[in-house]
N, C-alpha and C. Protein backbone atom coordinates (compact mmCIF):
# COMPACT_ATOMS: atom_id res chain seq x y z
N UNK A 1 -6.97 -10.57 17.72
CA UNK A 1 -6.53 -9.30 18.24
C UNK A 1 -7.17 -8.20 17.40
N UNK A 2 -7.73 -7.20 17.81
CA UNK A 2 -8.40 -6.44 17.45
C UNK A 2 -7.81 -4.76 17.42
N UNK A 3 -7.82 -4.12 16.61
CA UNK A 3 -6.55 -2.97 15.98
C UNK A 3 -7.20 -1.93 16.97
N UNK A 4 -8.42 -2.01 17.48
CA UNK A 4 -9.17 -0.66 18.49
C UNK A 4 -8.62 -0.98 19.81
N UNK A 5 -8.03 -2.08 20.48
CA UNK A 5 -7.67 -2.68 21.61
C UNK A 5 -6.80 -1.42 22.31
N UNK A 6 -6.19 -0.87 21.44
CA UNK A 6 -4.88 0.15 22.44
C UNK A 6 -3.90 -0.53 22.30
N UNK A 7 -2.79 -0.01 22.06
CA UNK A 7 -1.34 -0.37 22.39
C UNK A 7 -0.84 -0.09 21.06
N UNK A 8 -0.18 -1.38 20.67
CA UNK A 8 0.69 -1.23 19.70
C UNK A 8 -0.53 -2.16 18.42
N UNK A 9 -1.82 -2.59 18.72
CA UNK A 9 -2.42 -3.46 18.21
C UNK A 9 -2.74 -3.16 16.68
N UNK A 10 -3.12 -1.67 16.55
CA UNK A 10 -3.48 -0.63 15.22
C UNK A 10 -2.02 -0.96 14.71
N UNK A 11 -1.22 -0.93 15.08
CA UNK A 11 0.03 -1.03 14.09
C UNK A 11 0.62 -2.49 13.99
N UNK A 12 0.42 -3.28 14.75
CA UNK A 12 0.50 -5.02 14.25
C UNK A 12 -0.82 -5.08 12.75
N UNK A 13 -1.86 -5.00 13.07
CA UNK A 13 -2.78 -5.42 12.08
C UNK A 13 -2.13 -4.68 10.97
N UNK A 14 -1.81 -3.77 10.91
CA UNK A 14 -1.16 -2.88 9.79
C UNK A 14 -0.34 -3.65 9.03
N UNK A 15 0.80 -4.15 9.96
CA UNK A 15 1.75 -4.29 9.40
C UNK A 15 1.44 -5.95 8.79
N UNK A 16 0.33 -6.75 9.37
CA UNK A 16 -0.08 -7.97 9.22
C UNK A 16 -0.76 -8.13 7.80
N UNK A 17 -1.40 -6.66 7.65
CA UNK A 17 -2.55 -6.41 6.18
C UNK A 17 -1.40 -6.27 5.48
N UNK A 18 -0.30 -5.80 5.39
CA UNK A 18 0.68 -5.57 4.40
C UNK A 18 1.30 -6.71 4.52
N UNK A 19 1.48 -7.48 5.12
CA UNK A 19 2.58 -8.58 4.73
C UNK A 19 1.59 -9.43 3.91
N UNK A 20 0.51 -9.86 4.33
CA UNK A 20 -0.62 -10.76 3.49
C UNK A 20 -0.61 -9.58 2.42
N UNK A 21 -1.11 -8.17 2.24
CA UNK A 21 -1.36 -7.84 0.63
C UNK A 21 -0.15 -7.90 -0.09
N UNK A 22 1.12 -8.34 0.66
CA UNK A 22 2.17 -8.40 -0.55
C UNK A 22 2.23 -10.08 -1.13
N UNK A 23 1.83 -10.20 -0.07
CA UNK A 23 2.24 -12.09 -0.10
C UNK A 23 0.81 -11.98 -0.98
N UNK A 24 -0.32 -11.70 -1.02
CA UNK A 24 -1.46 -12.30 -1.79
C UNK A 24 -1.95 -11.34 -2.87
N UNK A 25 -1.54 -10.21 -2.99
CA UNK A 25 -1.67 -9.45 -4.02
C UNK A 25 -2.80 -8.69 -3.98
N UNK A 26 -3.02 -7.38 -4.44
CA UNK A 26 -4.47 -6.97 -4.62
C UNK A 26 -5.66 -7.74 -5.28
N UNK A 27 -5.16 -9.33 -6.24
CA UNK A 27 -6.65 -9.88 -6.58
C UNK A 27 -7.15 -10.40 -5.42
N UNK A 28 -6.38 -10.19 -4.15
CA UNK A 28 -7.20 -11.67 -3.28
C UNK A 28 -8.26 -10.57 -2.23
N UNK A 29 -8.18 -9.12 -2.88
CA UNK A 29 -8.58 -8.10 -2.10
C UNK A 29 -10.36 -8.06 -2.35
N UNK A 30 -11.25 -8.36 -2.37
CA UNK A 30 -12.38 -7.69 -3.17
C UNK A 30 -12.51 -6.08 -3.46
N UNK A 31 -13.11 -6.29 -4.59
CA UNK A 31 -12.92 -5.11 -5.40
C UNK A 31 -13.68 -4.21 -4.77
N UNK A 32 -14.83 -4.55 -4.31
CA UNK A 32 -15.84 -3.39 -2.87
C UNK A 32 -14.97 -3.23 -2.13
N UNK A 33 -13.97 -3.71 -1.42
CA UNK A 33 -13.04 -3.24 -0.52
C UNK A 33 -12.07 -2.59 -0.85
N UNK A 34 -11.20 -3.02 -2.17
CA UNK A 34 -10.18 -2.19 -2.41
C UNK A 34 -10.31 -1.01 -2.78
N UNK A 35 -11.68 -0.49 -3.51
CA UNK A 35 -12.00 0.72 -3.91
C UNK A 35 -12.39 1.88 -3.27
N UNK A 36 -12.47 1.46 -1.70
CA UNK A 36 -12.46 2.54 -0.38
C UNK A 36 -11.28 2.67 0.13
N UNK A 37 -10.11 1.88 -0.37
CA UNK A 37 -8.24 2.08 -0.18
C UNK A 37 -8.35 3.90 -0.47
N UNK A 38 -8.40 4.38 0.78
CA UNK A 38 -7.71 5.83 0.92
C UNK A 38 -7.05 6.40 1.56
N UNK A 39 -5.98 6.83 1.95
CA UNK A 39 -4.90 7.79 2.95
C UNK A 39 -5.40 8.92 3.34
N UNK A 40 -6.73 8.80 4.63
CA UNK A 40 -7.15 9.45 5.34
C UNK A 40 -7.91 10.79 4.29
N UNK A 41 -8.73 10.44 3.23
CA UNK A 41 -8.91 11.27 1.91
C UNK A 41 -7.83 11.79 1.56
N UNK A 42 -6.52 12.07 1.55
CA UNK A 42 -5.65 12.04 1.05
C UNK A 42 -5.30 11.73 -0.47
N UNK A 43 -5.14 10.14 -0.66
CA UNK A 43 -4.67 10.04 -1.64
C UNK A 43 -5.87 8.66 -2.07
N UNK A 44 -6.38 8.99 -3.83
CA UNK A 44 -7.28 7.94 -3.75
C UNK A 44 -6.69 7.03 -4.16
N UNK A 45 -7.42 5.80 -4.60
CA UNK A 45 -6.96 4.47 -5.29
C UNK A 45 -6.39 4.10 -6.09
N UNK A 46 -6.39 5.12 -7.53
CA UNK A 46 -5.11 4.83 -8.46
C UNK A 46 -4.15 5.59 -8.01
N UNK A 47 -4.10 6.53 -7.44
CA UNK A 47 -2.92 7.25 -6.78
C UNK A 47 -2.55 6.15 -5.70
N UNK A 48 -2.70 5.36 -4.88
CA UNK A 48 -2.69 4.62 -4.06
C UNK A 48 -1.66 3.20 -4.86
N UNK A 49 -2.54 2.74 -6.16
CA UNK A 49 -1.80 2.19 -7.04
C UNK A 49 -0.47 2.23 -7.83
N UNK A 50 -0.72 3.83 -8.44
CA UNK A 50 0.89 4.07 -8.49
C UNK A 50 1.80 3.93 -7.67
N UNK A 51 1.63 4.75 -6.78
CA UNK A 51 2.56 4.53 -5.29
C UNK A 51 3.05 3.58 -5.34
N UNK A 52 2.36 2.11 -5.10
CA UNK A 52 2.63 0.74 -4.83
C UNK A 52 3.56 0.30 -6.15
N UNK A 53 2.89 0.60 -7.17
CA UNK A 53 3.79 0.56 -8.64
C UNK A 53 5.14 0.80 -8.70
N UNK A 54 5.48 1.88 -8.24
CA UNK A 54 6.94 2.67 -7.96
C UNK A 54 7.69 2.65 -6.87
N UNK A 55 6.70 1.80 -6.16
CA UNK A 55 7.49 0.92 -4.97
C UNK A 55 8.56 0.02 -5.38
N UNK A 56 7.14 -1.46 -5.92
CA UNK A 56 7.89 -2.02 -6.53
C UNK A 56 9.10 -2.06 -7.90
N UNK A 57 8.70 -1.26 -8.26
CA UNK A 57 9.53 -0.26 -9.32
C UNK A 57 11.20 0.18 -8.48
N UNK A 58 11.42 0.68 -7.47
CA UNK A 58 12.26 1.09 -6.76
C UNK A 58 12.89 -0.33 -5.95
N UNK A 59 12.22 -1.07 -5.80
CA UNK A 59 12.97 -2.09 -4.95
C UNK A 59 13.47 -3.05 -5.67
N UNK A 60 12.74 -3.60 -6.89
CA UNK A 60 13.23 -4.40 -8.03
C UNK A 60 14.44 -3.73 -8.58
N UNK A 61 14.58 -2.50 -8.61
CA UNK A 61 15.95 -1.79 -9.37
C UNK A 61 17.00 -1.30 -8.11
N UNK A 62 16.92 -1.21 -6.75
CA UNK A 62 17.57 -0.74 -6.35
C UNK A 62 17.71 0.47 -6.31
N UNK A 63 16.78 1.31 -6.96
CA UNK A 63 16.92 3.05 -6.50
C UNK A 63 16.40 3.33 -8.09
N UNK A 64 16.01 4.40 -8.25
CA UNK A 64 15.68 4.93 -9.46
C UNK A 64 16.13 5.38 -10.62
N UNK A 65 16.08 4.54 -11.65
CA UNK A 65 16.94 4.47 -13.20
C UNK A 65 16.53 5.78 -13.58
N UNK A 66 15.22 6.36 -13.34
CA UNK A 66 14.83 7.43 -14.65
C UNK A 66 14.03 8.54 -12.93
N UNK A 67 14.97 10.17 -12.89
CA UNK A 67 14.19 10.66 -11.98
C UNK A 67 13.28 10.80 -12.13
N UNK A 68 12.28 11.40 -13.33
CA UNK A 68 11.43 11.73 -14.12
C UNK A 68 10.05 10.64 -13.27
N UNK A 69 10.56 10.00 -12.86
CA UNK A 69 9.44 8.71 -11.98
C UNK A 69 9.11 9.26 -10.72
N UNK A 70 10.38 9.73 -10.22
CA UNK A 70 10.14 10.11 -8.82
C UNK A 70 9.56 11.52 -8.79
N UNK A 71 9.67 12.53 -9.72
CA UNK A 71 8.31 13.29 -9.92
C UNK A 71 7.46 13.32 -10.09
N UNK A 72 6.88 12.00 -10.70
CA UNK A 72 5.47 11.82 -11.23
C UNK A 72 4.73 11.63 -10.33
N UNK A 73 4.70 11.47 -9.08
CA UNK A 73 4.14 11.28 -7.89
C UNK A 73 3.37 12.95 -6.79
C-alpha cells in the first residue's frame, strides 16, 4: 500500500513507521535517512530527538516531575 494512493493511506503508513520506529528504535533507521527527519522544515533532528526524549520522559513518569522540561521545548 502506497501513502500517495488517497484516502486514509498517508496516515496508515504513518502510523505503521511509528509503531516499527518504536518497536525497532532509531538504530534500525540508517543514519542517511534519519538525518533528513524534519517537520515540514519546521523542526530539525535533534529538536526532533528531544521531542521523542520527553516523550518518553512523560510516559515513563506519568506526567511531568520537573516543569522546567516542559519549557525546554
Amino acid at each position: 500500500m502506497s501513502p500517495r494512493q488517497g484516502g486514509d493511506t498517508d496516515t496508515t503508513a504513518a502510523m505503521a513507521g511509528a509503531v516499527s520506529g518504536a518497536f525497532l528504535g532509531l538504530d534500525a533507521v540508517p543514519t542517511r535517512v534519519s538525518h533528513q527527519l524534519t517537520d515540514q522544515g519546521k523542526w530539525e533532528y535533534q529538536q526532533l530527538l528531544a521531542l521523542a526524549d520527553l516523550g518518553f520522559y512523560v510516559a515513563s513518569n506519568h506526567g511531568f516531575a520537573d516543569e522546567t522540561i516542559a519549557r525546554g521545548i
